[in-house]
Protein backbone atom coordinates (compact mmCIF):
# COMPACT_ATOMS: atom_id res chain seq x y z
CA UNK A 1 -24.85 139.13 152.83
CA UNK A 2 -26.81 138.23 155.84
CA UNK A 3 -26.45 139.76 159.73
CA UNK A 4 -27.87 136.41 161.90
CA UNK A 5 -27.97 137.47 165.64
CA UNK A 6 -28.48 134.43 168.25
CA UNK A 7 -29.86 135.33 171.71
CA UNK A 8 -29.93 132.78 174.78
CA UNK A 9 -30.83 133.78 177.93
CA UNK A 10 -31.28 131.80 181.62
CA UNK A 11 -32.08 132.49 185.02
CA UNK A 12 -29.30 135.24 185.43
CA UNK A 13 -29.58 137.28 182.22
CA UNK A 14 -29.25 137.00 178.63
CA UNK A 15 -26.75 137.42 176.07
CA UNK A 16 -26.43 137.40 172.44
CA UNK A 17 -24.08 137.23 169.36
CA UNK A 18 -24.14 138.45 165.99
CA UNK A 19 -22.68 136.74 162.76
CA UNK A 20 -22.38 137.82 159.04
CA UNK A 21 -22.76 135.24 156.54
CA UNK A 22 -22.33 135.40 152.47
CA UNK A 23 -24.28 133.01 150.69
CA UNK A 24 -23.03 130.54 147.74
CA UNK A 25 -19.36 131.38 149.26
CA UNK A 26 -16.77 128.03 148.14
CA UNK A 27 -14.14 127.22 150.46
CA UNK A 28 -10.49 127.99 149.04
CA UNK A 29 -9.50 124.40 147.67
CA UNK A 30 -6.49 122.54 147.28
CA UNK A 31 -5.67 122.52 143.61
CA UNK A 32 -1.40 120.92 142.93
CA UNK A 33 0.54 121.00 139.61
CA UNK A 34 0.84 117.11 138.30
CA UNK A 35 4.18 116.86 137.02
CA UNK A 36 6.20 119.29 134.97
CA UNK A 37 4.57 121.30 132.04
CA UNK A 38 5.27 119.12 129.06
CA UNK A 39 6.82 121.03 125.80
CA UNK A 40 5.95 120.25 122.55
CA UNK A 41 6.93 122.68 119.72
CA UNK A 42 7.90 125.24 121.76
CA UNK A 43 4.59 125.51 123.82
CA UNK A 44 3.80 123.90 126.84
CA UNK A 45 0.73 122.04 128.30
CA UNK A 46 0.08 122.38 132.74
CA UNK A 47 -1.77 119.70 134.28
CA UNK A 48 -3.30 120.18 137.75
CA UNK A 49 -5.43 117.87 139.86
CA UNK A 50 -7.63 118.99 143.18
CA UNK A 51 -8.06 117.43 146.94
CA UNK A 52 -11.61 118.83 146.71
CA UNK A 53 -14.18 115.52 146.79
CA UNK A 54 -17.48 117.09 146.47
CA UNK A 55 -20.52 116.48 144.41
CA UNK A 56 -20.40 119.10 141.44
CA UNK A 57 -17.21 121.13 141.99
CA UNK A 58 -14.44 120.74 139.58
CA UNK A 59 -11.61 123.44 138.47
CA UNK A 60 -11.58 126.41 136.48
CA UNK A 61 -9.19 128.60 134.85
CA UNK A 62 -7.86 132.18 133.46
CA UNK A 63 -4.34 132.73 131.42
CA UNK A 64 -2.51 136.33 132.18
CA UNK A 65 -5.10 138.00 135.10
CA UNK A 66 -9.08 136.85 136.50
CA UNK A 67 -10.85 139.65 134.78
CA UNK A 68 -12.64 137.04 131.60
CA UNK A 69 -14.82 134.08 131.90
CA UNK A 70 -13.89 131.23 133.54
CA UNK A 71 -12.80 128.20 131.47
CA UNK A 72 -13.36 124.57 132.20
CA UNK A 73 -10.64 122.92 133.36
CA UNK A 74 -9.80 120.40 130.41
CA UNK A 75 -9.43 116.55 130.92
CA UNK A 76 -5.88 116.74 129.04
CA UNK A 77 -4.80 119.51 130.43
CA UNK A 78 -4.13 123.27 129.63
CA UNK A 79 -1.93 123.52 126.45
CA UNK A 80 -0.67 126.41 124.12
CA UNK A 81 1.24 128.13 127.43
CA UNK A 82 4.32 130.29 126.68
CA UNK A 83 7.49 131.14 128.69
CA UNK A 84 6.06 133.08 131.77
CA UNK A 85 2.54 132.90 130.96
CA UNK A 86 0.58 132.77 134.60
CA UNK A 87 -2.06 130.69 134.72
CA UNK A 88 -4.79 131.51 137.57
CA UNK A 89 -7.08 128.16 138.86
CA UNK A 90 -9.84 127.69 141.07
CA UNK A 91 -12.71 125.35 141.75
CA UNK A 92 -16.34 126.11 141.14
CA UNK A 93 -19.77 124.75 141.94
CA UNK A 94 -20.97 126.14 138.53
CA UNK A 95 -22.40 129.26 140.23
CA UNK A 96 -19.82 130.25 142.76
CA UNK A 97 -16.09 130.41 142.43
CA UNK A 98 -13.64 129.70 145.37
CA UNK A 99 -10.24 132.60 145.95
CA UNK A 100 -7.89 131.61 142.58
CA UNK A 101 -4.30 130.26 143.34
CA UNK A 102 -1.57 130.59 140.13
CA UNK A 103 0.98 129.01 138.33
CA UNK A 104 4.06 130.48 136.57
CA UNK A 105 4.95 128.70 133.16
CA UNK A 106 9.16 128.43 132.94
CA UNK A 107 11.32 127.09 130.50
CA UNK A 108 14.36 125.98 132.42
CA UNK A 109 15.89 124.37 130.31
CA UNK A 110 18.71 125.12 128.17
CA UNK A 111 19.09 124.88 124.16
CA UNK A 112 21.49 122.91 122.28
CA UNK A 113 24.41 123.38 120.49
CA UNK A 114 26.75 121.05 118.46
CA UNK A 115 29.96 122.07 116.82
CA UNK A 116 31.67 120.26 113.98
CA UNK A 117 35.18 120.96 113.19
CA UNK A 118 35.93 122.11 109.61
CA UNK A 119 39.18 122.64 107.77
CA UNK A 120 42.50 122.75 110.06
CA UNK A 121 45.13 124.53 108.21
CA UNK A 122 48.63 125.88 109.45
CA UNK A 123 47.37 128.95 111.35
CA UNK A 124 43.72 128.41 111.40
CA UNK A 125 40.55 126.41 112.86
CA UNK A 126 37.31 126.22 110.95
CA UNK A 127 34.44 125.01 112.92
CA UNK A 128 30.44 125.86 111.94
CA UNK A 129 27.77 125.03 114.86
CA UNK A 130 23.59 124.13 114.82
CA UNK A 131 21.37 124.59 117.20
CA UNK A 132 17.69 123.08 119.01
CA UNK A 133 15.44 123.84 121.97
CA UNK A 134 13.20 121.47 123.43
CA UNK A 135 10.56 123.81 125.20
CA UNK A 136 9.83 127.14 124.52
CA UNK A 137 12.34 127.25 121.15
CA UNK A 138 14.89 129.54 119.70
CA UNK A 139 14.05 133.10 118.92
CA UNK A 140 13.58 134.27 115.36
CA UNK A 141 17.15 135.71 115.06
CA UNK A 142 19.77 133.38 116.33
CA UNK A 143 22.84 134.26 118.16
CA UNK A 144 26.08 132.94 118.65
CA UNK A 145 29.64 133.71 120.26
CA UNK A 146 32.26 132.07 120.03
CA UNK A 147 35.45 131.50 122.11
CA UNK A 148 38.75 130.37 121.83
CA UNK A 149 41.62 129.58 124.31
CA UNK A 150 44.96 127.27 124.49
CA UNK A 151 43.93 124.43 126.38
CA UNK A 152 46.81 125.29 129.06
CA UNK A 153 44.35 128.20 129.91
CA UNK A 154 42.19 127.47 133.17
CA UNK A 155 39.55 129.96 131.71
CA UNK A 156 38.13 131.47 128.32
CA UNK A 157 38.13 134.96 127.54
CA UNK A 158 35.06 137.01 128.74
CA UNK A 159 34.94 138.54 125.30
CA UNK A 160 34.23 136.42 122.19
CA UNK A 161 36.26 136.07 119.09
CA UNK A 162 32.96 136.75 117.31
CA UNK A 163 29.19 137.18 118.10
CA UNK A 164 26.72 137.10 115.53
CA UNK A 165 24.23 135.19 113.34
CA UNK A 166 26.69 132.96 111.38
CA UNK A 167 26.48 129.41 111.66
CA UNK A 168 30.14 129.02 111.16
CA UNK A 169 33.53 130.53 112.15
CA UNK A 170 36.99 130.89 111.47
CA UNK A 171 39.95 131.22 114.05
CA UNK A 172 42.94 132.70 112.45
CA UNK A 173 46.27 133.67 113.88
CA UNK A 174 47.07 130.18 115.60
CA UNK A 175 50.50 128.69 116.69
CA UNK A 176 51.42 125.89 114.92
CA UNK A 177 51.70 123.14 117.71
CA UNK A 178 49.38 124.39 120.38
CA UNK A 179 46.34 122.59 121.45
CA UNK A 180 42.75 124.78 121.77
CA UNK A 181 39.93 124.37 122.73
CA UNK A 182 36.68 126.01 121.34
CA UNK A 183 33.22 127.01 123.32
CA UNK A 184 30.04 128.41 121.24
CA UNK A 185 27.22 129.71 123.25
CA UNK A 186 23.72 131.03 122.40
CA UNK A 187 20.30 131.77 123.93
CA UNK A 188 16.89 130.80 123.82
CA UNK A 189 13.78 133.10 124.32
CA UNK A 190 13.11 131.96 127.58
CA UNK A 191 16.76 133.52 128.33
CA UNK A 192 18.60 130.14 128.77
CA UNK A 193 22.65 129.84 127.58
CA UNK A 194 23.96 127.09 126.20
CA UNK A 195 27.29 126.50 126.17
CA UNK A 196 28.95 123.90 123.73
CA UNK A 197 32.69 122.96 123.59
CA UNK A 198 34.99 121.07 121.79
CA UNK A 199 38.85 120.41 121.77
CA UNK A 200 41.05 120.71 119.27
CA UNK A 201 44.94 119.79 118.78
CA UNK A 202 46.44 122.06 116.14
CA UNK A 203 48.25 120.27 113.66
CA UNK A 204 51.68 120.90 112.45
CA UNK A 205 53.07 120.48 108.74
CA UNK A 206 55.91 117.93 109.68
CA UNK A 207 55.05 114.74 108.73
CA UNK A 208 56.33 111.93 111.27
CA UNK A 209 59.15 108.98 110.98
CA UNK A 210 58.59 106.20 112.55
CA UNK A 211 61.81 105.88 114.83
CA UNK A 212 60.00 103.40 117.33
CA UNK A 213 59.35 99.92 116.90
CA UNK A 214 55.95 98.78 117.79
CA UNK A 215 54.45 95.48 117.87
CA UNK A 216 50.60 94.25 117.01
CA UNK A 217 49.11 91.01 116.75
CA UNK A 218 46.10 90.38 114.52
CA UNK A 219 44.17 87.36 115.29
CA UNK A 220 41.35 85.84 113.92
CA UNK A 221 42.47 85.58 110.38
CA UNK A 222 41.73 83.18 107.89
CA UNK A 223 44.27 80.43 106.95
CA UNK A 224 45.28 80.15 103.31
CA UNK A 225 44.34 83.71 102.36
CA UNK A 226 46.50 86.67 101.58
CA UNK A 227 46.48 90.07 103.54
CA UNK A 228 47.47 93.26 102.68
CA UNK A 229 49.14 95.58 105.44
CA UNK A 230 49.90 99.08 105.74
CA UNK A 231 50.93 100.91 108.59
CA UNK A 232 50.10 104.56 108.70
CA UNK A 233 51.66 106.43 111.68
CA UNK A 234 49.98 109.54 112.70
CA UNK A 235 51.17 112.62 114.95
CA UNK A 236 48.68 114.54 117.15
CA UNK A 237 48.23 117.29 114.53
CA UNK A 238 47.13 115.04 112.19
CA UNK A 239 50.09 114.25 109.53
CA UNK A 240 50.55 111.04 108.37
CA UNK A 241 53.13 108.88 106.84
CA UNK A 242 52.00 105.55 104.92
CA UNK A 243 54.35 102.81 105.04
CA UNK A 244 54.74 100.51 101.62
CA UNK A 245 52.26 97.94 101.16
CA UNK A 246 53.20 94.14 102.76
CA UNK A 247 51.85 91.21 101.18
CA UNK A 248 51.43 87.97 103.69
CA UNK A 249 49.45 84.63 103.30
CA UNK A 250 48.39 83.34 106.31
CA UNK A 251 49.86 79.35 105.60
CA UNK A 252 47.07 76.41 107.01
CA UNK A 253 48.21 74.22 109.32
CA UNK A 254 50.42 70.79 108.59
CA UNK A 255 47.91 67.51 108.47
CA UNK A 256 51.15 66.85 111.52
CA UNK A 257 50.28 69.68 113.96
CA UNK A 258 46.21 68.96 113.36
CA UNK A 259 45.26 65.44 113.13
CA UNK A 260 44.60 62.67 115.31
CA UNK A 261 43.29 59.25 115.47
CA UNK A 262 39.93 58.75 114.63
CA UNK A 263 39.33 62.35 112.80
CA UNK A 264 37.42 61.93 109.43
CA UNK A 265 39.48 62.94 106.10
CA UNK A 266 38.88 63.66 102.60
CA UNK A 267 41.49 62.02 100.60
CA UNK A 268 41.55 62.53 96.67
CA UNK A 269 43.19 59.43 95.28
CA UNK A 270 45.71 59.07 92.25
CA UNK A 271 42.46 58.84 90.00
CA UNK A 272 40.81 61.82 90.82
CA UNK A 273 37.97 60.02 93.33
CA UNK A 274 37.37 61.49 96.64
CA UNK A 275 37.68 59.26 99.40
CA UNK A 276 36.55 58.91 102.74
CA UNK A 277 39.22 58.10 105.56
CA UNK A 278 39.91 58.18 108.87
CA UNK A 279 43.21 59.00 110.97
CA UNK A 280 44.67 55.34 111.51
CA UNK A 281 48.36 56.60 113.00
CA UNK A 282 48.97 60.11 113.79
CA UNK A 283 52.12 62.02 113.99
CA UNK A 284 52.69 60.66 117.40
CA UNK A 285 53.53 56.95 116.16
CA UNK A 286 56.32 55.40 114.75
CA UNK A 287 54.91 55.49 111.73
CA UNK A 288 53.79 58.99 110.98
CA UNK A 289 50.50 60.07 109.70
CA UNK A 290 48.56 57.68 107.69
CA UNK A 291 44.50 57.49 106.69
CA UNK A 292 42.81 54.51 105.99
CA UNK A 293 39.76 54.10 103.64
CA UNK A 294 36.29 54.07 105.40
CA UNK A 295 35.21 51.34 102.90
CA UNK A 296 37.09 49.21 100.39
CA UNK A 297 37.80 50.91 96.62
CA UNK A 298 37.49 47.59 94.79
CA UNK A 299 36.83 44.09 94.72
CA UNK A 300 39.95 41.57 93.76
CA UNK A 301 40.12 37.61 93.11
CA UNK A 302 43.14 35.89 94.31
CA UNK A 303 43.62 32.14 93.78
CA UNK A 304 42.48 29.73 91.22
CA UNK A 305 40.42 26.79 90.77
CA UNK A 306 42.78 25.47 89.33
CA UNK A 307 45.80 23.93 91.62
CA UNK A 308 48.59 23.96 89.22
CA UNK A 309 47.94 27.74 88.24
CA UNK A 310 47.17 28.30 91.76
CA UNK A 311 50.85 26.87 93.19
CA UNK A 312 52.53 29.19 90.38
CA UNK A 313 51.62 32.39 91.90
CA UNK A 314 50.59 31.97 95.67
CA UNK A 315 53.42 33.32 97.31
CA UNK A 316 53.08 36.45 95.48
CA UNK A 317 49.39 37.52 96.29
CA UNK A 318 50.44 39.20 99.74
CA UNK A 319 52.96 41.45 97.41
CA UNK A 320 49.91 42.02 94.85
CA UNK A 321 47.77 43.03 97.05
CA UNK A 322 49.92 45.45 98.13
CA UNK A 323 50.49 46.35 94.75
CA UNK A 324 46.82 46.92 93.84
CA UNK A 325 46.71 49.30 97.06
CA UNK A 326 49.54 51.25 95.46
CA UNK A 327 47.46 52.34 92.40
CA UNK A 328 45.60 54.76 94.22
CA UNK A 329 48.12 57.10 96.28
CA UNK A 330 48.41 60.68 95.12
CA UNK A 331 51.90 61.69 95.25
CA UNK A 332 50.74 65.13 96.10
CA UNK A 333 49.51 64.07 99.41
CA UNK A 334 50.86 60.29 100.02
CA UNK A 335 54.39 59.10 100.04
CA UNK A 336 53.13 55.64 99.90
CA UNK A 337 49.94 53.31 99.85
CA UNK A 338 49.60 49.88 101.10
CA UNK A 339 46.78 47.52 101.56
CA UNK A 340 45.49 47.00 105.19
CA UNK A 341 47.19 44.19 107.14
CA UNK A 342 51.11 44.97 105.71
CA UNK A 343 51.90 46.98 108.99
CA UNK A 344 53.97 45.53 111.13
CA UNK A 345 55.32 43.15 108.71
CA UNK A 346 53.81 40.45 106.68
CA UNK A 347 52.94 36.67 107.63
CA UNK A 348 53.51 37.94 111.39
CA UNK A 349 50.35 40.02 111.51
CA UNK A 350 48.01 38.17 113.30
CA UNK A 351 50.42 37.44 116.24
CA UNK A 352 51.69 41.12 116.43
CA UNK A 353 49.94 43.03 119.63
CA UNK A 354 50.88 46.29 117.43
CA UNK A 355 49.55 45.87 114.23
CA UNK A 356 46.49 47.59 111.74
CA UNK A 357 43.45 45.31 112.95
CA UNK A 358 43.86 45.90 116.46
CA UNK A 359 44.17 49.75 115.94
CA UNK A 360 41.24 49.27 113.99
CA UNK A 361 39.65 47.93 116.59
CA UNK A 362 40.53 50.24 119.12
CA UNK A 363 38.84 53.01 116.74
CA UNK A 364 35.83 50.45 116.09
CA UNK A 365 36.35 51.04 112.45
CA UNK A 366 36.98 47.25 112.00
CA UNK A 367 33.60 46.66 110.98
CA UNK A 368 33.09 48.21 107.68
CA UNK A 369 30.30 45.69 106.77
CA UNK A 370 32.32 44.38 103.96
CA UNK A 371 34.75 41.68 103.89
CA UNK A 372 38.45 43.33 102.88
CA UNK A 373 42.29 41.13 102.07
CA UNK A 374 44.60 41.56 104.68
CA UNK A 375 47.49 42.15 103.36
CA UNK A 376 49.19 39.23 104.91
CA UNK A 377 49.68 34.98 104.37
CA UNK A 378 50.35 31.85 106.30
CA UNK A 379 51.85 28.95 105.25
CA UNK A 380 53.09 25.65 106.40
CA UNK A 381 55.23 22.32 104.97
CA UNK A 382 55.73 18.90 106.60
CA UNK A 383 56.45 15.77 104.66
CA UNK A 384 53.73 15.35 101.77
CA UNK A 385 51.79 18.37 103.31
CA UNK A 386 51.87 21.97 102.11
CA UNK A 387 48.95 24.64 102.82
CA UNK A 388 49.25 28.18 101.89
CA UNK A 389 46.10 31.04 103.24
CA UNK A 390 45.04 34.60 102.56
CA UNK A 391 43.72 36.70 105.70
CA UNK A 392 40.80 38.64 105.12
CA UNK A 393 38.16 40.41 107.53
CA UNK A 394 34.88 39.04 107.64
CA UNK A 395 31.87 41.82 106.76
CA UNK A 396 31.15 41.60 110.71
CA UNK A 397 34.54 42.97 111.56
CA UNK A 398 36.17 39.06 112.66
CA UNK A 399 39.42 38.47 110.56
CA UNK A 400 39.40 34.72 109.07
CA UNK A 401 41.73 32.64 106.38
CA UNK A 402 41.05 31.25 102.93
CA UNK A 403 42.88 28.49 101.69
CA UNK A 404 44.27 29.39 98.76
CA UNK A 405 46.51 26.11 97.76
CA UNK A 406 46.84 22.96 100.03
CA UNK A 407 48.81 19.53 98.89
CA UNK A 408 47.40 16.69 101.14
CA UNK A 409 48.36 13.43 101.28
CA UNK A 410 45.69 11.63 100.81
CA UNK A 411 43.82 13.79 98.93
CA UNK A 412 46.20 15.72 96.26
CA UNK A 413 46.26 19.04 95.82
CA UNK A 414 43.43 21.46 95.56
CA UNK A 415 43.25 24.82 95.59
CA UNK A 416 40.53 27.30 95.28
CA UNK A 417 39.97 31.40 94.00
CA UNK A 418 37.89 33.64 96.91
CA UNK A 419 37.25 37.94 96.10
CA UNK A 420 37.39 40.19 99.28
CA UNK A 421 37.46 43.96 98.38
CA UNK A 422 40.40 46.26 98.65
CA UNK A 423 41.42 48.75 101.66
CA UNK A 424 43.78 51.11 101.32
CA UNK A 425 46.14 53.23 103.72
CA UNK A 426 47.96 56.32 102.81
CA UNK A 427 51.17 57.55 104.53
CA UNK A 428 50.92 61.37 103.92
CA UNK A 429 53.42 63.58 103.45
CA UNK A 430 54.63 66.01 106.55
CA UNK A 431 53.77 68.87 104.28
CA UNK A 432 50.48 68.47 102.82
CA UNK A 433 48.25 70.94 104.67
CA UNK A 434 44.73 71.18 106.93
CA UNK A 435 42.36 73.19 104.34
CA UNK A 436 38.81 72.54 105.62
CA UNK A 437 36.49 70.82 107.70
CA UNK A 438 36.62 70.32 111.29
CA UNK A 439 37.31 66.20 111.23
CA UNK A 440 33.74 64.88 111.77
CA UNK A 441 32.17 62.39 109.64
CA UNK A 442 29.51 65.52 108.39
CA UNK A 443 32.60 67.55 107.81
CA UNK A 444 35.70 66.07 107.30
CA UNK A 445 38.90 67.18 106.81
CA UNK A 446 40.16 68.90 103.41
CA UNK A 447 43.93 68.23 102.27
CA UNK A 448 45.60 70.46 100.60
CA UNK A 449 49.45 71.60 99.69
């Protein structure tokens, strides 16, 4: 310490002043708290930071009083601090140390407490409980009390049905059909109460009726498959009644209610072959639901090379055709199968605005890049001339004729055999079912009864 006296005089007099002055002496700084103290198994870790800028100082530190050495201030702070440990800072230039400020480690916050409800029985409730803390922990020797009141009761009582170490409790003495609830509380070392509560209905012994109807829809089920239901009716005390078991299969839809012109099918014919078909008519026409084959099933010859066999059968080739188209409906699925080309009626086909090439065409399914019989004929007779033709579409989708037998004046008869393949149409049955697919080409759809 150091006495400094300054003297200045002038023209009048003099006068003088006289200072004391304590060398090495640091300037109180400005150290702050970053952030809470973060806990970690029950011990906690204080940051701090300092306004002070200069060259060489940095902080410094004592735990409990300032009577030891002065510690470093660590870059990751001050860790291993209890519950009301005070911690005393200051800065230093290594030599000199400024006046010390403090800080108070507190655990604030309070533990926790779960409770699970055990057995119910007619007069009693069984609950058991656990425990945690997040900072400063649980002391040695755990504590708890627990409470009990109806839950028409605004407030608990202020003494406990029990207080002690177990981790589990009984209430006895209940009314039968009264509703509780149930609050456990216990402390930490830091002094903090936790207070955990549940509610509990007490359960009777009747077991209910069911006099009120209800109503539930379930959705979302899968067509085709059988369910199982059970309705279990259960009062607020926990008593149940189980009705019997009800067996329902959910049915699939009718090919009627699902498909429409143009939608891909699966159709397996009278011989066991799967084939692929599309919606011709739907349930919206006159003529009900019928499928068509994507391609044709078969090649056939009609005619002959020679005239006089030809003339025997002629007229009867629209009818065989027909015939031929009738070998491969399934009865399980098909009322009836007919060749392409006998819808409206035969011979009048090709002049009919309504008939199966021109809803073919609308459905550009036509082309099938094979040539297929129509199942349909024209003929005419004048004096000394007869013709008789088959109707066929061409592989481009264009329907053309074939003379089959022709007398001609001048030149005799003739006649001549030609092969186009076979397509059929099925007329399905009202009840054969939807079972699959979604009616694209990838997926089509699955029949089923």
């Amino acid at each position: 310490m150091y006495n400094i006296k300054v003297v200045v005089t002038d023209d009048n007099g003099s006068t003088e002043k006289v200072i004391n002055q304590l060398t090495g002496e640091l300037a109180e700084g400005t150290i702050s708290q970053v952030g809470d103290p973060e806990w970690n198994n029950g011990t906690a870790t204080l940051k701090l930071e300092t306004t002070e800028t200069a060259e060489g100082i940095y902080i410094v530190y004592q735990i409990g009083d300032i009577d030891g050495e002065w510690l470093e201030y660590p870059e990751e702070g001050i860790s291993g601090l209890n519950h009301e440990d005070i911690v005393y800072v200051a800065i230093s230039d290594g030599t000199n140390v400024s006046k010390e400020s403090s800080f108070k480690i507190k655990d604030g916050i309070e533990p926790t407490v779960t409770i699970t409800k055990g057995t119910v029985t007619t007069k009693s409730i069984a609950v058991s409980v656990s425990s945690s803390d997040s900072q400063w922990g649980m002391p040695s020797s755990i504590s708890y009390s627990y409470y009990i009141k109806t839950s028409s009761t605004t407030n608990y009582p202020t003494t406990a049905s029990y207080t002690g170490t177990n981790t589990s409790y009984t209430f006895n003495k209940l009314n039968q059909t009264t509703s509780y609830d149930i609050k456990v509380t216990t402390t930490d070392k830091a002094g903090n109460v936790s207070t955990a509560k549940t509610q509990v209905v007490y359960k009777d012994n009747t077991v209910p009726s069911t006099a009120t109807s209800y109503a539930y829809n379930y959705t979302g089920l899968t067509a085709g498959t059988t369910y199982y239901l059970r309705v279990i009716v259960t009062d607020r005390a926990g008593n149940t009644k189980t009705s019997s078991a009800v067996t329902q299969k959910i049915d699939y839809p009718t090919v009627e209610s699902v498909l429409e012109e143009g939608d891909w099918v699966n159709y397996v014919d009278k011989n066991g072959t799967t084939r692929k078909c599309i919606v011709l008519y739907d349930n919206s026409s006159a003529y009900g639901t019928q499928i068509i084959t994507v391609g044709t099933v078969k090649n056939i010859t009609y005619g002959s090379d020679n005239p006089s066999e030809a003339y025997t059968s002629h007229q009867q080739y629209p009818w065989n055709i027909d015939l031929e188209a009738k070998n491969y409906g399934n009865s399980n699925y098909s009322n009836s199968a007919r060749c392409v080309g006998s819808v409206p009626d035969f011979k009048y086909l090709i002049d009919d605005d309504n008939n199966d090439l021109n809803k073919l065409e609308s459905l550009n399914k036509q082309n099938i890049g094979e040539k297929y019989w129509i199942s349909n004929y024209g003929s005419q007779m004048t004096v000394g001339w007869y013709y008789f033709n088959l109707y066929y579409v061409e592989s481009d989708g264009t329907y053309s004729m074939v003379p089959i037998y022709e007398q001609l004046p001048d030149f005799g008869t003739r006649s001549r055999a030609f092969t186009c393949g076979l397509r059929p149409i099925f007329d399905l049955k009202e009840t054969v079912k939807v079972t699959g697919g979604n009616g694209t080409e990838t997926s089509p759809y699955t029949l089923g009864t």
